[in-house]
N, C-alpha and C. Protein backbone atom coordinates (compact mmCIF):
# COMPACT_ATOMS: atom_id res chain seq x y z
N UNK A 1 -3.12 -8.18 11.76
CA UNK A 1 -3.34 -7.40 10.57
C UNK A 1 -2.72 -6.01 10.75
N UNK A 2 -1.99 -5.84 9.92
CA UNK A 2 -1.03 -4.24 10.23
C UNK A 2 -2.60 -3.19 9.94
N UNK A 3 -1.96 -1.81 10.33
CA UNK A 3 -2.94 -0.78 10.20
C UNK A 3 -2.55 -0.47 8.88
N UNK A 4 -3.58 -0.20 7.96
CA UNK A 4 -3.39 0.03 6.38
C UNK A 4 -3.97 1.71 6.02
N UNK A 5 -3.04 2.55 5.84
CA UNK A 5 -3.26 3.68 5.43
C UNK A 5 -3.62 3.86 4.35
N UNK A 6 -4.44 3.20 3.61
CA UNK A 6 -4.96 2.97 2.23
C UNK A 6 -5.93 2.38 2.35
N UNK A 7 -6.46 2.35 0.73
CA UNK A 7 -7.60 1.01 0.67
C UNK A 7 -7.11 0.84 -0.37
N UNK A 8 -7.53 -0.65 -0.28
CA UNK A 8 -7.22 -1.80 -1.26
C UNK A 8 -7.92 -1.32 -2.91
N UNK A 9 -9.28 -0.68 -2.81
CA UNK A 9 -10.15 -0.94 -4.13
C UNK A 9 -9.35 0.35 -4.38
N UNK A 10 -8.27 1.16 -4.29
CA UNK A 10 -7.84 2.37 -5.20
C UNK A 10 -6.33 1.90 -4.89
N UNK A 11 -6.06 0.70 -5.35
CA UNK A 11 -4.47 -0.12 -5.57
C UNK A 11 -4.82 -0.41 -6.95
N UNK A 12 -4.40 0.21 -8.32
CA UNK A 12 -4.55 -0.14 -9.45
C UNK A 12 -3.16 -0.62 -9.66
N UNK A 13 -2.21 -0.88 -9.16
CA UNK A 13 -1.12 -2.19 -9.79
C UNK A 13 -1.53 -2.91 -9.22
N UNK A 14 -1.06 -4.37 -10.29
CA UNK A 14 -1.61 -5.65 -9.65
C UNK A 14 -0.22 -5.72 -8.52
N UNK A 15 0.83 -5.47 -8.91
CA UNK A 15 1.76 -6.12 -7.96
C UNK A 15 1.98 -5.21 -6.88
N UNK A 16 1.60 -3.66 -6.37
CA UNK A 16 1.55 -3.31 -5.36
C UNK A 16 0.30 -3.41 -4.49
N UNK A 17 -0.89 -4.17 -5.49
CA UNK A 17 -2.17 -5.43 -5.01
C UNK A 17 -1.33 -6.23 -3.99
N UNK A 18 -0.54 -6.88 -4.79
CA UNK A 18 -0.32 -8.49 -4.28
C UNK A 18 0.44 -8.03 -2.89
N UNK A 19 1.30 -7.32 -2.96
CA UNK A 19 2.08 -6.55 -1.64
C UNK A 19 1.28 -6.13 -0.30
N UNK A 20 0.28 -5.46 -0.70
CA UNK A 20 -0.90 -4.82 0.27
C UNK A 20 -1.56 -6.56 1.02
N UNK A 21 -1.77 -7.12 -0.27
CA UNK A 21 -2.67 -8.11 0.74
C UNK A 21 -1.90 -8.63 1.60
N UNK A 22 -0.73 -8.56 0.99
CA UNK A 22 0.60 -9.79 2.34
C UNK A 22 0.58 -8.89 3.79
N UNK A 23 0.97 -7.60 3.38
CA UNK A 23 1.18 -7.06 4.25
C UNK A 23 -0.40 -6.89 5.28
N UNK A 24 -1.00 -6.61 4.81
CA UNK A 24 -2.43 -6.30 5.57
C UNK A 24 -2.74 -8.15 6.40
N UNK A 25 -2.17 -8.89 5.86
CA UNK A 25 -2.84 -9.76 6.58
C UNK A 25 -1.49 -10.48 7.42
N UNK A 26 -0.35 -10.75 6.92
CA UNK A 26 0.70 -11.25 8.34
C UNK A 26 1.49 -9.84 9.34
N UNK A 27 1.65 -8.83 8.13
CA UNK A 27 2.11 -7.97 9.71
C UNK A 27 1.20 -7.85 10.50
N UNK A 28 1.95 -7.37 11.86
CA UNK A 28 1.10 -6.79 13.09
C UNK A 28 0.30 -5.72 13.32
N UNK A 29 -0.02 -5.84 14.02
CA UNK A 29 -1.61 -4.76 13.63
C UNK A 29 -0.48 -3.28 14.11
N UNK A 30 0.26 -3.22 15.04
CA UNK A 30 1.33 -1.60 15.36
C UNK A 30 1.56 -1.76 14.50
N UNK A 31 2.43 -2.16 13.19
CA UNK A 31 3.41 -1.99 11.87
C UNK A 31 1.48 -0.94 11.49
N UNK A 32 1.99 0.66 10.90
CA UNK A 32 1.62 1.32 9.82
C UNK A 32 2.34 1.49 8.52
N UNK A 33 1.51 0.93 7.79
CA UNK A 33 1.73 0.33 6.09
C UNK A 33 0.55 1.97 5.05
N UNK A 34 1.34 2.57 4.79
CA UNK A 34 1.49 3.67 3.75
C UNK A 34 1.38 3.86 2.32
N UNK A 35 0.49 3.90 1.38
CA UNK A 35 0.77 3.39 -0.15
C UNK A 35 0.68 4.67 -0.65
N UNK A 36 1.78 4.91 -1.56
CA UNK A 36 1.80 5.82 -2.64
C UNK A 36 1.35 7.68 -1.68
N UNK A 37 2.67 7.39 -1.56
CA UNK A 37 2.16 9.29 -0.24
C UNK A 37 3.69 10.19 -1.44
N UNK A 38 2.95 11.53 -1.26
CA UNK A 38 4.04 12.08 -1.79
C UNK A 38 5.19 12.69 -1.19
N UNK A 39 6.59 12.33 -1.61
CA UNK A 39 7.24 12.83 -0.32
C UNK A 39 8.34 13.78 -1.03
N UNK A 40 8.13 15.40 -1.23
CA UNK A 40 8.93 16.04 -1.34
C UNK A 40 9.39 16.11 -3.58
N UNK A 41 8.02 15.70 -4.05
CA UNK A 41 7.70 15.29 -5.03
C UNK A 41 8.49 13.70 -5.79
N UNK A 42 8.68 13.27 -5.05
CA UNK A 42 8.77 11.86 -5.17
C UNK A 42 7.40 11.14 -4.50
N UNK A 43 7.22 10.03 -5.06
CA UNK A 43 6.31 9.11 -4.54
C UNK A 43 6.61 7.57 -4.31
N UNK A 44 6.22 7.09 -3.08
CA UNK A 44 7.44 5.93 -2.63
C UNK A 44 6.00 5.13 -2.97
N UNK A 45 6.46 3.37 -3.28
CA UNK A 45 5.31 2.77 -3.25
C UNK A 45 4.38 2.20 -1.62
N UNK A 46 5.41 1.92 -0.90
CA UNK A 46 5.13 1.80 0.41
C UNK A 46 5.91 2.36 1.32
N UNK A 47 5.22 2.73 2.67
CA UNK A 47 6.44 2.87 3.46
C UNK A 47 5.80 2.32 4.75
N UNK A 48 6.24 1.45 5.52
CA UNK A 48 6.13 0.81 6.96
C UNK A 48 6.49 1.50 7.71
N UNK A 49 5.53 2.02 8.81
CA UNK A 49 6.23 2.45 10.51
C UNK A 49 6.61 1.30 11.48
N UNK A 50 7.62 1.02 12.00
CA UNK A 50 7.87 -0.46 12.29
C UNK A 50 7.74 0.44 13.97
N UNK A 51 7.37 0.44 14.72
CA UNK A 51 7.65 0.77 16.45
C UNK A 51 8.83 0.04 16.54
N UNK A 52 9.66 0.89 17.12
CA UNK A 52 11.04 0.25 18.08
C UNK A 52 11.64 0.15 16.84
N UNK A 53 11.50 -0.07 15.54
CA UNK A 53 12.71 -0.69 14.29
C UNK A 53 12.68 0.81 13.62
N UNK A 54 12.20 1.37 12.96
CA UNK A 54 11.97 2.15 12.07
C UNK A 54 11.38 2.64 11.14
N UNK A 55 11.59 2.86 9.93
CA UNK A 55 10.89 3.15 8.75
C UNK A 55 11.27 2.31 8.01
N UNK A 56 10.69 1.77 7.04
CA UNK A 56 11.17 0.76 5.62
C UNK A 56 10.24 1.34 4.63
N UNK A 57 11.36 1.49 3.49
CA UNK A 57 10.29 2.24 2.25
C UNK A 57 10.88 0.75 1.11
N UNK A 58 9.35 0.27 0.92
CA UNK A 58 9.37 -0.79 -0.34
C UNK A 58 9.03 -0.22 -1.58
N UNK A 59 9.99 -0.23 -2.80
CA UNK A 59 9.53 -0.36 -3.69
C UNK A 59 9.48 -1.62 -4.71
N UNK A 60 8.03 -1.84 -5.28
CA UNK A 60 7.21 -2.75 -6.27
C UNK A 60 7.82 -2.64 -7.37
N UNK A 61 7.86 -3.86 -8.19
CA UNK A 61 7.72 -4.01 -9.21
C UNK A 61 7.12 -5.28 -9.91
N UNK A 62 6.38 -4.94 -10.53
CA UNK A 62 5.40 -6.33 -10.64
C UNK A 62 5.82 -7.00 -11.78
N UNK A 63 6.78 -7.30 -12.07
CA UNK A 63 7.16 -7.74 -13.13
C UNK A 63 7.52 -9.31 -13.17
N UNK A 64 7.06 -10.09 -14.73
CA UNK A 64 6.89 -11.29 -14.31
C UNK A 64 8.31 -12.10 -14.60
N UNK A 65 8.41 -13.04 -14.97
CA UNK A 65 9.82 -14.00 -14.60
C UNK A 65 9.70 -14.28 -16.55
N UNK A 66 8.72 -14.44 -16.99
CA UNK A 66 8.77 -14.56 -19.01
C UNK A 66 8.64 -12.75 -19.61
N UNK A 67 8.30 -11.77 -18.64
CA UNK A 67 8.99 -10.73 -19.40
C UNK A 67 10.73 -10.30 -19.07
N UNK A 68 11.22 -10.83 -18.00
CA UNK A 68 12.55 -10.37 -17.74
C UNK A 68 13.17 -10.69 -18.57
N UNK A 69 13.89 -10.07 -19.88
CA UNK A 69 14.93 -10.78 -20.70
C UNK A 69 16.08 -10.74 -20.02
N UNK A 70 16.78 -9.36 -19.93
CA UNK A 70 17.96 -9.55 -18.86
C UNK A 70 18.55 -8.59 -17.67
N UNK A 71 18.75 -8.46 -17.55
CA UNK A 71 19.96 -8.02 -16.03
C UNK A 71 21.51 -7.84 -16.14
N UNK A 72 21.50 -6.71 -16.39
CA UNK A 72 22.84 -5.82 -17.13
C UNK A 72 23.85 -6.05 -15.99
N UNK A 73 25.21 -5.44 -15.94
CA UNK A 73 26.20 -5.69 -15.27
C UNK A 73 25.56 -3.84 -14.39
N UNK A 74 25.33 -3.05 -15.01
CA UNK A 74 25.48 -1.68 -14.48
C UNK A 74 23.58 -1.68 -13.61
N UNK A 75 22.94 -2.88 -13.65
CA UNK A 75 22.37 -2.94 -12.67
C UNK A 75 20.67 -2.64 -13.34
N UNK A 76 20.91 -2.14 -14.85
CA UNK A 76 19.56 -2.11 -15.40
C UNK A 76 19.25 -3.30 -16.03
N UNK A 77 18.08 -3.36 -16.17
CA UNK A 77 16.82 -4.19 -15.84
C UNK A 77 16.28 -4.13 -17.01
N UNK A 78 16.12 -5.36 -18.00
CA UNK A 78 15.55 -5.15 -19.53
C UNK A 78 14.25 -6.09 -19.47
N UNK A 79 13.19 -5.14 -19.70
CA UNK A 79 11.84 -6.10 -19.74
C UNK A 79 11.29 -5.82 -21.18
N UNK A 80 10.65 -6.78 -21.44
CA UNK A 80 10.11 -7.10 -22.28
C UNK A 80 8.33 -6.10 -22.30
N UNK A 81 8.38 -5.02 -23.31
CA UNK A 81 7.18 -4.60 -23.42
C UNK A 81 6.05 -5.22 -24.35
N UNK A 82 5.33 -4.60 -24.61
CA UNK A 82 3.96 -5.20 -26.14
C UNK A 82 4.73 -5.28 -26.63
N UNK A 83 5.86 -4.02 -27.33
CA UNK A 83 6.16 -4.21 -28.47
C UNK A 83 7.70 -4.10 -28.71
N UNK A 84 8.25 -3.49 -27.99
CA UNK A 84 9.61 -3.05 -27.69
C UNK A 84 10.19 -3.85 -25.85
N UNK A 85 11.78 -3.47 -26.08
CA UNK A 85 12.30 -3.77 -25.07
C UNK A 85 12.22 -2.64 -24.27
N UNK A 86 12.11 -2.28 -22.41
CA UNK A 86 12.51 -1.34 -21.96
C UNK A 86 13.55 -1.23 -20.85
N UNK A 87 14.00 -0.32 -20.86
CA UNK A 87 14.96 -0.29 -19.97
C UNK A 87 14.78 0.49 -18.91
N UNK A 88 14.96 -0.47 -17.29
CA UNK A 88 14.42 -0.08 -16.50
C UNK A 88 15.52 0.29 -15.59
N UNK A 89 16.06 1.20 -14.69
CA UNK A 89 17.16 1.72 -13.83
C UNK A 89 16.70 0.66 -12.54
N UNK A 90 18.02 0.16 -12.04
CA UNK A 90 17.54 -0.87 -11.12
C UNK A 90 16.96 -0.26 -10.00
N UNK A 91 15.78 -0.70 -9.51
CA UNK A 91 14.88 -0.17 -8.42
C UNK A 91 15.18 -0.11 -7.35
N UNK A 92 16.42 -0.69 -6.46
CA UNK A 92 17.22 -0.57 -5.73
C UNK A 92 17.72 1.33 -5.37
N UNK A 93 17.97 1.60 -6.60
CA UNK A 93 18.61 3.08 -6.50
C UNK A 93 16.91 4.17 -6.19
N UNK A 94 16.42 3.74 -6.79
CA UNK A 94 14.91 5.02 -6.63
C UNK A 94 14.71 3.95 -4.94
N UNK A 95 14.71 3.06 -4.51
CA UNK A 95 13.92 3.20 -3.35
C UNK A 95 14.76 3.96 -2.28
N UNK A 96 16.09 3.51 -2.53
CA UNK A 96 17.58 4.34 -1.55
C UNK A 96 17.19 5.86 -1.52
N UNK A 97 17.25 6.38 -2.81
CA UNK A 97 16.42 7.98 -3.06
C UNK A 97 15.94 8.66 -2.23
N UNK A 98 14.64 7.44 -2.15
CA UNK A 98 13.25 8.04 -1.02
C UNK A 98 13.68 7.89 0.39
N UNK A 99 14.88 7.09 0.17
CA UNK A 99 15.12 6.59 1.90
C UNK A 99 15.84 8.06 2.32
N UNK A 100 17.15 8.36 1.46
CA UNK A 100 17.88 9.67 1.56
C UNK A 100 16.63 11.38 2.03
N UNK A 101 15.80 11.10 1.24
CA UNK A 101 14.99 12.11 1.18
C UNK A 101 14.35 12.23 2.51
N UNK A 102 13.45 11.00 3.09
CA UNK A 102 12.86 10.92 4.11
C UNK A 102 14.02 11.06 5.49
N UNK A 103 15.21 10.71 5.07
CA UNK A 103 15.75 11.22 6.30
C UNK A 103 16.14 12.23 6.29
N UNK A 104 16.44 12.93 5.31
CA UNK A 104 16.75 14.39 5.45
C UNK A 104 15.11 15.37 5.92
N UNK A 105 14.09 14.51 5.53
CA UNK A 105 13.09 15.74 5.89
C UNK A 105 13.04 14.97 7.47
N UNK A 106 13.12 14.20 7.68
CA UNK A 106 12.59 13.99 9.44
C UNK A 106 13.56 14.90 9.84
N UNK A 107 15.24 14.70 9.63
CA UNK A 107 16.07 15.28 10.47
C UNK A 107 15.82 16.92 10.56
N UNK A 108 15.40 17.48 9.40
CA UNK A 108 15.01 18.80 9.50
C UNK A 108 14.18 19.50 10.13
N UNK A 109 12.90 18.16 10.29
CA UNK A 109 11.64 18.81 11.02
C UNK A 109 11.98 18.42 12.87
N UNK A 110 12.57 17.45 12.79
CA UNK A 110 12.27 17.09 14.37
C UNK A 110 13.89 16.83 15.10
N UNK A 111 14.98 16.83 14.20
CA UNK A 111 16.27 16.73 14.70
C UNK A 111 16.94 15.35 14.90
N UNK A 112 15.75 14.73 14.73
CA UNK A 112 16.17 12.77 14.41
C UNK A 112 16.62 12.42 14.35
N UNK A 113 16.91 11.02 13.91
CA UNK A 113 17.80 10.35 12.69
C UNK A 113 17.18 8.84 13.16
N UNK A 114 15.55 8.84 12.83
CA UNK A 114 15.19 7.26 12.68
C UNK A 114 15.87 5.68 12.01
N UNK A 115 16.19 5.04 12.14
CA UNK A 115 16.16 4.30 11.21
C UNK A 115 15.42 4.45 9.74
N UNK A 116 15.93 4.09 8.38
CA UNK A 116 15.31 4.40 7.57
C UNK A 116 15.83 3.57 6.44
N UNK A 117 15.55 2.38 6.50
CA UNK A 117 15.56 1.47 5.45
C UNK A 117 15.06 0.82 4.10
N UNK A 118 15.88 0.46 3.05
CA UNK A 118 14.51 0.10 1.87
C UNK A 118 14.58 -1.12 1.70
N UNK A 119 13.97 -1.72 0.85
CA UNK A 119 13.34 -3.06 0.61
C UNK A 119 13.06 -2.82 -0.74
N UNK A 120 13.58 -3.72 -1.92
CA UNK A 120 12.73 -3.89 -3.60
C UNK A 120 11.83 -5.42 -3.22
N UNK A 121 10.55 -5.14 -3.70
CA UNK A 121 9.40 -6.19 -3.84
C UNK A 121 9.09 -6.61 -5.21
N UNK A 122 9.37 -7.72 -5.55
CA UNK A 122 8.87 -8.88 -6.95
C UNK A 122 7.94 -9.83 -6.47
N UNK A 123 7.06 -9.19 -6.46
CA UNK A 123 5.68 -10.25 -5.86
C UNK A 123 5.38 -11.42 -6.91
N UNK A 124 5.88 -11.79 -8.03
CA UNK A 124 5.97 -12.27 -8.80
C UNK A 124 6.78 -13.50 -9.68
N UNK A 125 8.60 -12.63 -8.88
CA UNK A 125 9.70 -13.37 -9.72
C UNK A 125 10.15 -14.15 -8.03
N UNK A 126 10.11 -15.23 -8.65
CA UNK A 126 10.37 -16.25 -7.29
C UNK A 126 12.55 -16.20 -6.82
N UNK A 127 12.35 -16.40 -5.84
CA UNK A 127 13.95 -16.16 -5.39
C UNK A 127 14.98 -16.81 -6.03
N UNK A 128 14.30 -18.47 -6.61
CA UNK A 128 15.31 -18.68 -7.39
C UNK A 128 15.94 -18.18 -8.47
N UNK A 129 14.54 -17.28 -9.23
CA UNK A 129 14.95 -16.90 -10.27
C UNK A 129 16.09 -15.44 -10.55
N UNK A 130 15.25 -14.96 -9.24
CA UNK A 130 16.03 -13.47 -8.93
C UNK A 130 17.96 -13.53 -9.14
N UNK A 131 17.93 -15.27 -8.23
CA UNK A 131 19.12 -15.44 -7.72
C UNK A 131 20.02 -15.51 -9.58
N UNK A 132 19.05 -16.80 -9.89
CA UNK A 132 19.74 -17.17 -11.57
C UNK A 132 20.01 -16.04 -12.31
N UNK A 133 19.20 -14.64 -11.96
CA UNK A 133 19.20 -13.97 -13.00
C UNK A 133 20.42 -12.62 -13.03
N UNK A 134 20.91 -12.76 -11.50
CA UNK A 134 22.01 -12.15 -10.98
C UNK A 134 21.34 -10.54 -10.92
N UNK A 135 20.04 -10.61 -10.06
CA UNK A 135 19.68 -9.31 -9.50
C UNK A 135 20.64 -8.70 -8.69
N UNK A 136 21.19 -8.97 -7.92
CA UNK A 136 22.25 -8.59 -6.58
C UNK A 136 23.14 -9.34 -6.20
N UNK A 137 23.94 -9.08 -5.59
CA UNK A 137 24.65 -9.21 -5.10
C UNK A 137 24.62 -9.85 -3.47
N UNK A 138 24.59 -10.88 -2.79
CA UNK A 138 24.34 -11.84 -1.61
C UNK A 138 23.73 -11.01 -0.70
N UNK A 139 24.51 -9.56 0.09
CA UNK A 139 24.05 -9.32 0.71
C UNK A 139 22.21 -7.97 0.11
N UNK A 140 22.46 -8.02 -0.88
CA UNK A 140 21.36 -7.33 -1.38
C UNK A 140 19.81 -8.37 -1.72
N UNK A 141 20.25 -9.51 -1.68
CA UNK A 141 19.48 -10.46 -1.26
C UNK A 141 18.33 -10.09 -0.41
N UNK A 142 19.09 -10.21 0.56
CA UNK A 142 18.31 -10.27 1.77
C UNK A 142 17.49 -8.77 1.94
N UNK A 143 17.68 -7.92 1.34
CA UNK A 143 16.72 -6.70 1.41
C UNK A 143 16.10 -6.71 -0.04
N UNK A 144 16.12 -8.06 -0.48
CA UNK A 144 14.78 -8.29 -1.65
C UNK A 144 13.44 -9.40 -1.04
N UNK A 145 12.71 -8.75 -1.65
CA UNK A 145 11.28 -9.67 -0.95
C UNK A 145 10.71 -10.31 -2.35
N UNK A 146 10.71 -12.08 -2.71
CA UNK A 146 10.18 -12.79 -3.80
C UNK A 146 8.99 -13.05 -3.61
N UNK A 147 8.36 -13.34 -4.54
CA UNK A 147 6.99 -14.04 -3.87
C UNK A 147 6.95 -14.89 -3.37
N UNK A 148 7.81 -15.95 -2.69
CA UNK A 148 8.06 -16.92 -1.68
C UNK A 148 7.72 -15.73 0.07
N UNK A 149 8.36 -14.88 -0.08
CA UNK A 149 8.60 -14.49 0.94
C UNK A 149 7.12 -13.08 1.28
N UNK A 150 6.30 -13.70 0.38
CA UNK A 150 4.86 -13.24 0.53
C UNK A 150 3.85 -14.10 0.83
N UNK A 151 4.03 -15.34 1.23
CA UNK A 151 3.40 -16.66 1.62
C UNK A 151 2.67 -16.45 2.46
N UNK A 152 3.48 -15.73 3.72
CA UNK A 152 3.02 -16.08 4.95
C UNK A 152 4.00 -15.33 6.25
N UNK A 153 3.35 -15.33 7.22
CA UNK A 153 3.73 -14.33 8.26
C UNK A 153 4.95 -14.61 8.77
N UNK A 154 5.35 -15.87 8.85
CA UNK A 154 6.53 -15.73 9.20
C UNK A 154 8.18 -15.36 8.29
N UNK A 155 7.32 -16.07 7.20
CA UNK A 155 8.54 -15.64 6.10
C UNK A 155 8.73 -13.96 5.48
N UNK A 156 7.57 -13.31 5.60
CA UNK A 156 7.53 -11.56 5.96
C UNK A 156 8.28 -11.48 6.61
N UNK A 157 7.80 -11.68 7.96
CA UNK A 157 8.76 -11.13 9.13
C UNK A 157 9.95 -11.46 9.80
N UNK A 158 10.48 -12.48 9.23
CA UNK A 158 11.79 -12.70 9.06
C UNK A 158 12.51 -11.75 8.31
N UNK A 159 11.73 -11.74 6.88
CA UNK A 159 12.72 -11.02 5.86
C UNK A 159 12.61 -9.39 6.26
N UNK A 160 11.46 -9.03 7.14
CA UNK A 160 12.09 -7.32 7.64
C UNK A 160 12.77 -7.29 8.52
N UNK A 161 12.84 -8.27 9.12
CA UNK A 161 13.65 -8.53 10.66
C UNK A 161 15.53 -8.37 10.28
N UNK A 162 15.68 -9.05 9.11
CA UNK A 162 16.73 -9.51 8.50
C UNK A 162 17.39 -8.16 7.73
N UNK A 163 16.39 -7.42 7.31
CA UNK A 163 16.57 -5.93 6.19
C UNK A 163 17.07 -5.23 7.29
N UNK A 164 15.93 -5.14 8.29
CA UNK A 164 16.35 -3.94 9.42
C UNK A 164 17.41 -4.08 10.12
N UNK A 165 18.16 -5.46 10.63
CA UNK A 165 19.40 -6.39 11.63
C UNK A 165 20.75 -5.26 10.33
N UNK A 166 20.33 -5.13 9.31
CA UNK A 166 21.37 -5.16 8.11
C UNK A 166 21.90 -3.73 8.77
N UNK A 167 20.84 -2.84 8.92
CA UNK A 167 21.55 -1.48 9.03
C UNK A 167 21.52 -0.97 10.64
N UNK A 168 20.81 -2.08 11.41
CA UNK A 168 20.48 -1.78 12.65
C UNK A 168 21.70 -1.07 13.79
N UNK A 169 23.32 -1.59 12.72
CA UNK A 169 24.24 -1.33 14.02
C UNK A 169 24.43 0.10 14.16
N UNK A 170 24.11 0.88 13.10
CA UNK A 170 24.28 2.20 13.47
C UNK A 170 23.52 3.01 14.30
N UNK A 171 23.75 3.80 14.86
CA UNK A 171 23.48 4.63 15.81
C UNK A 171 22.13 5.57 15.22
N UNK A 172 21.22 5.10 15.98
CA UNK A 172 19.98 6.23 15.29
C UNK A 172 19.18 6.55 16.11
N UNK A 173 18.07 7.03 16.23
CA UNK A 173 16.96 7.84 17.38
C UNK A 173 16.37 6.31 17.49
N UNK A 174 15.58 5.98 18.50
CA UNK A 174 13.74 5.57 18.23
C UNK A 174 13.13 6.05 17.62
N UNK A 175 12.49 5.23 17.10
CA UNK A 175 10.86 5.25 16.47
C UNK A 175 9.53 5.24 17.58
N UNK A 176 9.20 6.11 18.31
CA UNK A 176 8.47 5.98 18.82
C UNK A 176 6.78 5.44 18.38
């Protein structure tokens, strides 16, 4: 069970719900799991301390597979509201954001340069659909998490194993 810097009963999205429970129950109890911290007036939905790997900042979106109408070429995201359509900036770019941000404040405070990776979470829209619906691009795949890949401990930890391998070749500090 990872260490959970939160509690569960003050998680009012359902889909950064569904995220917490995966994570609280297949990561490892070293992985520290972070919800909703403010960083530099941004607010990330998660962020993982991985020992030895790094940082990973996930952002949620709980959105279901009958509100997605479509998936633009420029990467926005059209869901279906009550009453109107909205248009959502692909979540890919706000989690990169927080990633940019958090490494510029570590490097400032301590001289660093952790690893510092993101992850988009659809606890909801299953991989096939992600794939049909032309969310990304192959290798952006693999730094998406479906609700397949919220099952169970090994299919988690493959898919951070796989996010972190992505940017791992560059040259960065430890994570102590």
């Amino acid at each position: 069970m990872a260490t959970m810097i939160c509690n569960r009963a003050d998680i009012t999205n359902p889909g950064e719900a569904v995220f917490y429970d995966a994570a609280s129950a297949f990561l490892d109890k070293n992985i520290i799991v972070y919800h909703n911290r403010d960083l530099v007036g941004l607010e990330f939905d998660y962020l993982l301390v991985i020992p030895q790997v790094g940082l990973c900042v996930i952002e949620v979106k709980g959105w279901h597979e009958q509100t997605v109408i479509d998936v633009q070429p420029t990467g926005t995201i059209v869901i279906q509201g009550k009453d109107h359509h909205l248009k959502n900036e692909n979540p890919r770019k706000q989690a990169l954001s927080y990633c940019y941000v958090l490494q510029n404040k570590i490097a400032s405070m301590t001289g660093k340069h952790p690893l510092v990776f993101h992850m988009v979470c659809y606890p909801y829209l299953s991989r096939t659909f992600i794939e049909q619906k032309g969310f990304y691009a192959n290798d952006d795949l693999k730094l998406t998490l479906s609700k397949e890949d919220l099952e169970s401990a090994p299919k988690l930890k493959t898919k951070l194993q796989m996010a972190s391998g992505l940017f791992g070749a560059r040259t960065v500090d430890a994570l102590d």
